[in-house]
N, C-alpha and C. Protein backbone atom coordinates (compact mmCIF):
# COMPACT_ATOMS: atom_id res chain seq x y z
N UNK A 1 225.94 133.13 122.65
CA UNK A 1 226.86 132.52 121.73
C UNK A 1 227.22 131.11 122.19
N UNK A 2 227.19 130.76 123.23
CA UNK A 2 227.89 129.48 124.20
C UNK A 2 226.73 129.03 123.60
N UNK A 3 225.11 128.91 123.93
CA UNK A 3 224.52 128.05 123.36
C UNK A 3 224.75 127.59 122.09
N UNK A 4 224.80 128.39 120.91
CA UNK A 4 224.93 128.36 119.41
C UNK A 4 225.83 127.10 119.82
N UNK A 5 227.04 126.89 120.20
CA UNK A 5 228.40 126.44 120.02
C UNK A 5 227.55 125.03 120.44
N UNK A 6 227.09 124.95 121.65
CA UNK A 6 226.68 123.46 122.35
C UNK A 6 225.52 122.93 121.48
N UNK A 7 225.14 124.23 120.94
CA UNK A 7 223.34 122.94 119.73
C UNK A 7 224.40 122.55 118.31
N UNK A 8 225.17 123.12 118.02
CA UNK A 8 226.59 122.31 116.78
C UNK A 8 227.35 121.42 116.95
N UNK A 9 227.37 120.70 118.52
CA UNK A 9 228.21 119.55 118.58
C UNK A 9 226.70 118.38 118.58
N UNK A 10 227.38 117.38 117.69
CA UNK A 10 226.47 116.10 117.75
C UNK A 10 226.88 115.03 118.75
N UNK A 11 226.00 114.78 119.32
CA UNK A 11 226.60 113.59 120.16
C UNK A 11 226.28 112.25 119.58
N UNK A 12 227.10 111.36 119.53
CA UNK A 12 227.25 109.97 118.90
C UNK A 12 227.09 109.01 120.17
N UNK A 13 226.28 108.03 119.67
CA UNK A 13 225.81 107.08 120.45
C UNK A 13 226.18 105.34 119.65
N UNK A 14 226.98 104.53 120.75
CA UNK A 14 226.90 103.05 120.40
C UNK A 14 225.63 102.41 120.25
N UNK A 15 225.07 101.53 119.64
CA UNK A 15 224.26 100.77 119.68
C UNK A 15 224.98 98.61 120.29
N UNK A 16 224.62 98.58 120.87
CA UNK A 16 225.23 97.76 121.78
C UNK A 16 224.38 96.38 121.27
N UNK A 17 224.28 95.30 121.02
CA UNK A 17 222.90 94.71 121.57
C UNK A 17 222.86 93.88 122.57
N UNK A 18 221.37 94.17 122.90
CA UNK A 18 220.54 93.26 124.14
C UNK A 18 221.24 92.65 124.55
N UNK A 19 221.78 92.26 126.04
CA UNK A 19 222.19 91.34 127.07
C UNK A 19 221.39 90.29 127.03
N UNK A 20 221.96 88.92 126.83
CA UNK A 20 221.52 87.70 127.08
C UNK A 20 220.67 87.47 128.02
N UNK A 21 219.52 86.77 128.33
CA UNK A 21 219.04 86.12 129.71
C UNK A 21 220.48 85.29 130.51
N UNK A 22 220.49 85.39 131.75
CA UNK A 22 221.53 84.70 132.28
C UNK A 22 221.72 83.20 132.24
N UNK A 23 219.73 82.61 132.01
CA UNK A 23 219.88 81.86 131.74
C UNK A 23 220.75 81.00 130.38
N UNK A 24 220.03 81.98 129.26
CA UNK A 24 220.81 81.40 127.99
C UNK A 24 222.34 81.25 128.10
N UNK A 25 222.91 82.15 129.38
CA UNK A 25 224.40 82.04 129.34
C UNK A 25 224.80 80.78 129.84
N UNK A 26 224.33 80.17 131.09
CA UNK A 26 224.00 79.32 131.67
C UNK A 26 223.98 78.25 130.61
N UNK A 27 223.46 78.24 129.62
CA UNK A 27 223.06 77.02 128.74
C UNK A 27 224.34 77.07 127.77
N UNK A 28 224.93 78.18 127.11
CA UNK A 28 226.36 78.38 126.43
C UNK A 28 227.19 77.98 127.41
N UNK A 29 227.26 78.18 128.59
CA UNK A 29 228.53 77.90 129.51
C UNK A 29 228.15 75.81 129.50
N UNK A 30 226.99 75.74 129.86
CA UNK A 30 227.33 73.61 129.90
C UNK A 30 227.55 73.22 128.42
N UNK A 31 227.26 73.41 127.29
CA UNK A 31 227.36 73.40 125.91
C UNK A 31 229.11 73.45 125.82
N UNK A 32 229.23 74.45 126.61
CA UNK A 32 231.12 74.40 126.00
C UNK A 32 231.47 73.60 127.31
N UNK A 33 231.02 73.14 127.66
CA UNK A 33 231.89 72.01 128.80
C UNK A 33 231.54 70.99 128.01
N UNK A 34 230.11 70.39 127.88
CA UNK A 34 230.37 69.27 127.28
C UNK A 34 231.19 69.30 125.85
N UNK A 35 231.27 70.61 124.93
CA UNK A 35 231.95 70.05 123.90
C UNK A 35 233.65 70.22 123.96
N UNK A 36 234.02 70.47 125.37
CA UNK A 36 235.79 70.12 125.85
C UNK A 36 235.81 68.94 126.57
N UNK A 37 234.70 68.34 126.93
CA UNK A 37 234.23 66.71 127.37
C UNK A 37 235.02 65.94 126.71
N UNK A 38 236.50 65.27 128.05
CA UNK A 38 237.03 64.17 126.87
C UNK A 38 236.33 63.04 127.07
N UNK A 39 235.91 62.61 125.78
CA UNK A 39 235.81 61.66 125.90
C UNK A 39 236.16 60.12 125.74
N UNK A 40 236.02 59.23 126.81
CA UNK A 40 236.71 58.27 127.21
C UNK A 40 235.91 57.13 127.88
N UNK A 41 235.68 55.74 127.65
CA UNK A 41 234.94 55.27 128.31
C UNK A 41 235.75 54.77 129.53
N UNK A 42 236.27 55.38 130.45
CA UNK A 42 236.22 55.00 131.87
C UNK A 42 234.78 55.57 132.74
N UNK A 43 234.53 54.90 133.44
CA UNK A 43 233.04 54.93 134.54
C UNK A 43 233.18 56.68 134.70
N UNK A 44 234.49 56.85 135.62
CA UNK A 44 234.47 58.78 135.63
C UNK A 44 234.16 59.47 134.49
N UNK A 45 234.57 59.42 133.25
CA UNK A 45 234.41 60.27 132.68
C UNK A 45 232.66 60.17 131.70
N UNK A 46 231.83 58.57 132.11
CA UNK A 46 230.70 58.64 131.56
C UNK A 46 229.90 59.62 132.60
N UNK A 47 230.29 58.98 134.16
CA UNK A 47 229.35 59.84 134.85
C UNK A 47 229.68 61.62 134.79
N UNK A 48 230.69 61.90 134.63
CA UNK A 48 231.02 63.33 134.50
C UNK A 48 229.89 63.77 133.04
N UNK A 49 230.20 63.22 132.17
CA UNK A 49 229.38 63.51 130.92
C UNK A 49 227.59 63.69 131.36
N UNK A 50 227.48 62.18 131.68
CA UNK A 50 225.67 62.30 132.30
C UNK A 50 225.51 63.51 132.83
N UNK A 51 226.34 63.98 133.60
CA UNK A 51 226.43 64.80 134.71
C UNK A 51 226.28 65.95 134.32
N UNK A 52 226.73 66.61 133.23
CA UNK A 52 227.08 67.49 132.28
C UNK A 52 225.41 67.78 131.59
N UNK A 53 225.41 66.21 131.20
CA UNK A 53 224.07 66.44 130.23
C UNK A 53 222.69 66.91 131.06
N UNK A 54 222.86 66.26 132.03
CA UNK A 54 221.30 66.50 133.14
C UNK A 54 221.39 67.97 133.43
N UNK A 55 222.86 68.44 133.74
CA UNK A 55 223.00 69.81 134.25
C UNK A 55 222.73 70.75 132.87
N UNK A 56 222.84 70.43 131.71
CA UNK A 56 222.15 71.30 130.45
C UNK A 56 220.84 70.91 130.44
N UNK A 57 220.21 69.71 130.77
CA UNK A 57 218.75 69.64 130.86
C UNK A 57 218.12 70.11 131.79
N UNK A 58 218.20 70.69 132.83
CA UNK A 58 218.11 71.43 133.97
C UNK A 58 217.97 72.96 133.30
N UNK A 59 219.14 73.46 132.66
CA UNK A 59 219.16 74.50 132.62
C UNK A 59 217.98 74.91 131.11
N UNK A 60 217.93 73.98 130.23
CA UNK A 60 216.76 73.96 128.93
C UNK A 60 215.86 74.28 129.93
N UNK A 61 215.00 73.13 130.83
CA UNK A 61 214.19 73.34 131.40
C UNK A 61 213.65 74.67 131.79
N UNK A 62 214.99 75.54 132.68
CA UNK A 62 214.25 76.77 132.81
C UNK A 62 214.25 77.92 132.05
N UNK A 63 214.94 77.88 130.65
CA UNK A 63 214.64 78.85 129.72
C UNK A 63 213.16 78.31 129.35
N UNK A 64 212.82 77.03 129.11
CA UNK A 64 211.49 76.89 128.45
C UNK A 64 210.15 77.33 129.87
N UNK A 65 210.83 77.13 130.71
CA UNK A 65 209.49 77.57 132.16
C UNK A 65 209.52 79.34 131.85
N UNK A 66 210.54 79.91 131.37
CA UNK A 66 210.48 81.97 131.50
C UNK A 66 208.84 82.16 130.79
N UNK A 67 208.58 83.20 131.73
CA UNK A 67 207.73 83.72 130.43
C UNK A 67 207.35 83.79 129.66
N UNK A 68 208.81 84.92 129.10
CA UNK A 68 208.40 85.07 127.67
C UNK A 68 208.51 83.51 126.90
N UNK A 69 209.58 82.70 127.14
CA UNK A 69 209.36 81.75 126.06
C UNK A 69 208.15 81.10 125.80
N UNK A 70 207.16 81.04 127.36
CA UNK A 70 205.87 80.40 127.54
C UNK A 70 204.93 81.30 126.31
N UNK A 71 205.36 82.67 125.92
CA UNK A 71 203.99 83.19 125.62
C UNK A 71 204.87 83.35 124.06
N UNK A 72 206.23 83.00 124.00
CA UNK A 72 206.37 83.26 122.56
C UNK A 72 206.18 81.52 121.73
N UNK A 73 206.27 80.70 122.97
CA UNK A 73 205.31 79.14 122.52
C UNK A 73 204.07 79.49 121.96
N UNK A 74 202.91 80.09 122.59
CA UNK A 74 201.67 79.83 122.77
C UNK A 74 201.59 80.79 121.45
N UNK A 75 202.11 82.35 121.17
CA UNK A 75 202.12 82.91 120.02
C UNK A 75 202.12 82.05 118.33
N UNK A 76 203.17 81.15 118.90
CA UNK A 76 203.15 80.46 117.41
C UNK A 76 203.10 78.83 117.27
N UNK A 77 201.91 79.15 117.85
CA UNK A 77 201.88 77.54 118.01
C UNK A 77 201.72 76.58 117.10
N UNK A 78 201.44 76.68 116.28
CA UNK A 78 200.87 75.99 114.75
C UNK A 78 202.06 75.99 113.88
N UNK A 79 202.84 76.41 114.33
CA UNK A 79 204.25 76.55 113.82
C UNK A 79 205.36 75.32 113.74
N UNK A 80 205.48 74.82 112.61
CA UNK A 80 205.95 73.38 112.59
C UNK A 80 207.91 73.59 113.66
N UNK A 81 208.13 74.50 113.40
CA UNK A 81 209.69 74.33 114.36
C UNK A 81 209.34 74.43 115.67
N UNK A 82 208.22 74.84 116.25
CA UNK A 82 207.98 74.82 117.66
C UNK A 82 207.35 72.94 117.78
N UNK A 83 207.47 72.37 116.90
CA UNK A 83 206.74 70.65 117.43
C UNK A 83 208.16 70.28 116.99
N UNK A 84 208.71 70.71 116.28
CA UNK A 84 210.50 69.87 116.01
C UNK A 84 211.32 70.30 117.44
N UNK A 85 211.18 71.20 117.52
CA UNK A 85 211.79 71.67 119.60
C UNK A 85 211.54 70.79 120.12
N UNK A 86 210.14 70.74 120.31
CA UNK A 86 209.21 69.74 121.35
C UNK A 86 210.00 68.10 121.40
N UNK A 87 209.70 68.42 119.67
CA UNK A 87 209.89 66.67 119.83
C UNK A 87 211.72 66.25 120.34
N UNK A 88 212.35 67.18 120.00
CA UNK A 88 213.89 66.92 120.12
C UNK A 88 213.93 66.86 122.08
N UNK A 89 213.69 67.71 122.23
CA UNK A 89 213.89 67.81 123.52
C UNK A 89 213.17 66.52 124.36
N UNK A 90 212.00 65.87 123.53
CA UNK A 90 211.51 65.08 124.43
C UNK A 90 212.14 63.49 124.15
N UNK A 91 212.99 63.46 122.64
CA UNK A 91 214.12 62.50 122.48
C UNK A 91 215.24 62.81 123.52
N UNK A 92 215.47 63.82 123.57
CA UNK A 92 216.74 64.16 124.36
C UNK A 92 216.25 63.75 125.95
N UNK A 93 214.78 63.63 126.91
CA UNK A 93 214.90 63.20 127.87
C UNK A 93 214.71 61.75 127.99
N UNK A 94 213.69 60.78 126.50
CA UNK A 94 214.18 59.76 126.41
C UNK A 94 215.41 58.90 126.66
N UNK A 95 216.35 59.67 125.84
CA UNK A 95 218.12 59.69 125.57
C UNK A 95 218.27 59.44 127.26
N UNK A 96 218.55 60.50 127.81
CA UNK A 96 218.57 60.66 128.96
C UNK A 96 218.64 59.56 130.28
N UNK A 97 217.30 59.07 129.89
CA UNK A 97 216.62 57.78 130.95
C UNK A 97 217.63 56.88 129.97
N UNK A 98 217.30 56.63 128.88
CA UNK A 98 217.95 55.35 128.65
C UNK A 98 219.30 55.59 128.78
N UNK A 99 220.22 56.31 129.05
CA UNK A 99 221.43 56.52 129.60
C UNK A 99 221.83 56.06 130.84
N UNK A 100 220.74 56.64 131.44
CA UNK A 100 220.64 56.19 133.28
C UNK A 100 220.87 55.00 133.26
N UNK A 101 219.60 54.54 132.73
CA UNK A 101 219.14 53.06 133.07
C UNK A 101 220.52 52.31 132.45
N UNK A 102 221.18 52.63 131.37
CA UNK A 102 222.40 51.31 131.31
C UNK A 102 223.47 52.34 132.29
N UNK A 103 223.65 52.82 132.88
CA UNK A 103 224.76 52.93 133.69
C UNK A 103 224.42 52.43 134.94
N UNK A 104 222.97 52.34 135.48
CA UNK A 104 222.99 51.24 136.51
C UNK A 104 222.66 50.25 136.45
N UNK A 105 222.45 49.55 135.10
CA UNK A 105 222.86 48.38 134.54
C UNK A 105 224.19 47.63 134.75
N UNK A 106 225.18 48.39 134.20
CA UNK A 106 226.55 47.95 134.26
C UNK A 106 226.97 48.63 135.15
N UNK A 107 226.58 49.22 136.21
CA UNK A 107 226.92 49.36 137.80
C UNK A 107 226.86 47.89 138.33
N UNK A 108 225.27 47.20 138.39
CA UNK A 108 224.68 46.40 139.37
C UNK A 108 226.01 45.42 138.71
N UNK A 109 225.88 45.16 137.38
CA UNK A 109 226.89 44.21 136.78
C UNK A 109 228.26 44.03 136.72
N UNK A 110 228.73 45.06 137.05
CA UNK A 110 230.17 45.04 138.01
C UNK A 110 230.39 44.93 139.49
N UNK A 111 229.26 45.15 140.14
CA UNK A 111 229.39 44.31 141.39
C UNK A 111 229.03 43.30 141.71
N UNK A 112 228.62 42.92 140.71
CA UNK A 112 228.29 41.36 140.86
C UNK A 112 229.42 40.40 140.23
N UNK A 113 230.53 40.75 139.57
CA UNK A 113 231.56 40.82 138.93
C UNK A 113 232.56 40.95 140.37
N UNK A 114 232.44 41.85 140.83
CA UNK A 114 233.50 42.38 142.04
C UNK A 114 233.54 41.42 143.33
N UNK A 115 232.24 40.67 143.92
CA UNK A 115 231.64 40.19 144.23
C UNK A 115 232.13 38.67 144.13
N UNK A 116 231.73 38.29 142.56
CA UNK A 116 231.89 36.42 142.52
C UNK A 116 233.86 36.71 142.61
N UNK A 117 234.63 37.82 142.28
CA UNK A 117 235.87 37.71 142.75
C UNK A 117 236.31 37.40 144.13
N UNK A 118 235.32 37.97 144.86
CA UNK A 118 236.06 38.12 146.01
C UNK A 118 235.76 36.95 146.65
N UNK A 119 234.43 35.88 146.13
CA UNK A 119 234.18 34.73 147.45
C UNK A 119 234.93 33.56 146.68
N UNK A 120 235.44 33.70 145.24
CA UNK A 120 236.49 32.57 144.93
C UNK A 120 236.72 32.70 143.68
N UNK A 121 238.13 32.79 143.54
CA UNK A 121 238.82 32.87 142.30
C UNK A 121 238.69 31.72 141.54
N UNK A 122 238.49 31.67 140.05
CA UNK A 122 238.97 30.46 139.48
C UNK A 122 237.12 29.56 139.59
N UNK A 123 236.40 30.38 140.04
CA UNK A 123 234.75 29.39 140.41
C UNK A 123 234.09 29.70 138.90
N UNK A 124 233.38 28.99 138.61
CA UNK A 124 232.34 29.36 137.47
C UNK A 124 231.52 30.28 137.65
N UNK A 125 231.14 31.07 138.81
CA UNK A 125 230.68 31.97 138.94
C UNK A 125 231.09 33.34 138.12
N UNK A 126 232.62 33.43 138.66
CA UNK A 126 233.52 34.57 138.25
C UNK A 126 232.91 34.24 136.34
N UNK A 127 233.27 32.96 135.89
CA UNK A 127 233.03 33.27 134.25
C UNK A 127 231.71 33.48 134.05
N UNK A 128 230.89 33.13 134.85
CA UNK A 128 229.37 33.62 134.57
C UNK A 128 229.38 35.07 134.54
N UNK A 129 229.87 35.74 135.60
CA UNK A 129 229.70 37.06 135.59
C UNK A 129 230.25 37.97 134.72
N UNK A 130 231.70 37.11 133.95
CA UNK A 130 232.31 38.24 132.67
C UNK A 130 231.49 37.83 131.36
N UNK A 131 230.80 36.54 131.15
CA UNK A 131 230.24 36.51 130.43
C UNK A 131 228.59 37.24 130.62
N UNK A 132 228.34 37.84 131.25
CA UNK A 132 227.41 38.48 131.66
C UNK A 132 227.82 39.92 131.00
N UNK A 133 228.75 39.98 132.25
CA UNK A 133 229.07 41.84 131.51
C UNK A 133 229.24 41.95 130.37
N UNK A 134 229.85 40.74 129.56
CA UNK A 134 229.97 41.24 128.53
C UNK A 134 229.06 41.42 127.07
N UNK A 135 227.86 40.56 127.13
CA UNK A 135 226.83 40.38 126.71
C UNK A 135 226.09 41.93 127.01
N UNK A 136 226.21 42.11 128.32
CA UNK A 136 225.47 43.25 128.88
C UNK A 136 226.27 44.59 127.29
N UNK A 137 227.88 44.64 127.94
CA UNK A 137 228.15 45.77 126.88
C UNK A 137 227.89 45.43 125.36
N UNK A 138 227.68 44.47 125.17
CA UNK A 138 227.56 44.31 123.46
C UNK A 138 225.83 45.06 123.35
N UNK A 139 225.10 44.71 123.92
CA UNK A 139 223.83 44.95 124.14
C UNK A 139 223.52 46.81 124.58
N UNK A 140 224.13 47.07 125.08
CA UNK A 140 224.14 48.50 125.15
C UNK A 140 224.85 48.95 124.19
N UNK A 141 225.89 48.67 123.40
CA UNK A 141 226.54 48.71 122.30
C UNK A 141 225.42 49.34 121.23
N UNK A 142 224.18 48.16 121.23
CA UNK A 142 223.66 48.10 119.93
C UNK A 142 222.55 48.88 120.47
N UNK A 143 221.99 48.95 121.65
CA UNK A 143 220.85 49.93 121.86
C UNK A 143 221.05 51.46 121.95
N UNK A 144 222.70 51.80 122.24
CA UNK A 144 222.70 53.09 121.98
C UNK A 144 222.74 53.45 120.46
N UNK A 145 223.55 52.47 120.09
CA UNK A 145 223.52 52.93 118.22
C UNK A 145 222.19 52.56 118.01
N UNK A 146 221.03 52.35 117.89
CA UNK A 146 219.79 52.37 117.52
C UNK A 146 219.15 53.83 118.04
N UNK A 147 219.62 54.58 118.94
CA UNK A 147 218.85 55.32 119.87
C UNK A 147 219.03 56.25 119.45
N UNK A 148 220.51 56.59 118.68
CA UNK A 148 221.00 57.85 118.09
C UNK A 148 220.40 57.50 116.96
């Protein structure tokens, strides 16, 4: 009789789904940093941002090195959203460099700024050098708005 009783109860089961790769978490966790990223153009908070961005390009990088993504690439390859990936990501390391490159742009250009201050106030040097920087930021001005 005890059996009868135990084959009449049904057991109910959750369906849960699939756990993330740790990586993909990894890539949600810099995604919500950069988008609580204040932003501000003081020098700290560009390099914190770069900083931010390389550390999500780092982490793209190794979801696209896994495996499976390698063999679910090669599966559909002829597949026009797998060349729109490609191509974004390879704007996004463009982006990237040209980011670099004007922040040690207007690095070198503030010490050279820091510099004509300190060997004499009031010299034509000093106005050479703000008229420098500032040419410099109008110019990065217009090459990042072209880039986006």
């Amino acid at each position: 009789m005890a059996s009868k009783s135990t084959a009449l109860c049904h057991i109910r089961s959750i369906s849960l789904p699939c756990r993330s790769h740790p990586t993909t978490l990894r890539i949600e966790e810099e995604l919500n940093k950069i988008k609580r990223w204040e932003t501000s153009s003081t020098s700290e908070a560009i390099c914190t941002g770069l900083c931010r961005l390389a550390e999500l390009y780092k982490r793209m990088d190794d979801l696209l090195n896994l495996p499976l993504t390698i063999q679910a690439f090669s599966q559909h390859q002829n597949q026009k959203w797998g060349e729109e990936f490609l191509d974004g990501s390879s704007r996004l390391v463009d982006i990237c460099g040209i980011s670099r490159e004007i922040i040690f742009q207007l690095k070198e250009n503030v010490r050279d700024f820091q510099s004509s201050l300190r060997r004499r106030k009031g010299d034509s040097s000093t106005e050479t050098s703000i008229a420098n920087y500032t040419s410099l930021r109008r110019k990065t001005k217009k090459d990042a708005q072209r880039s986006c």
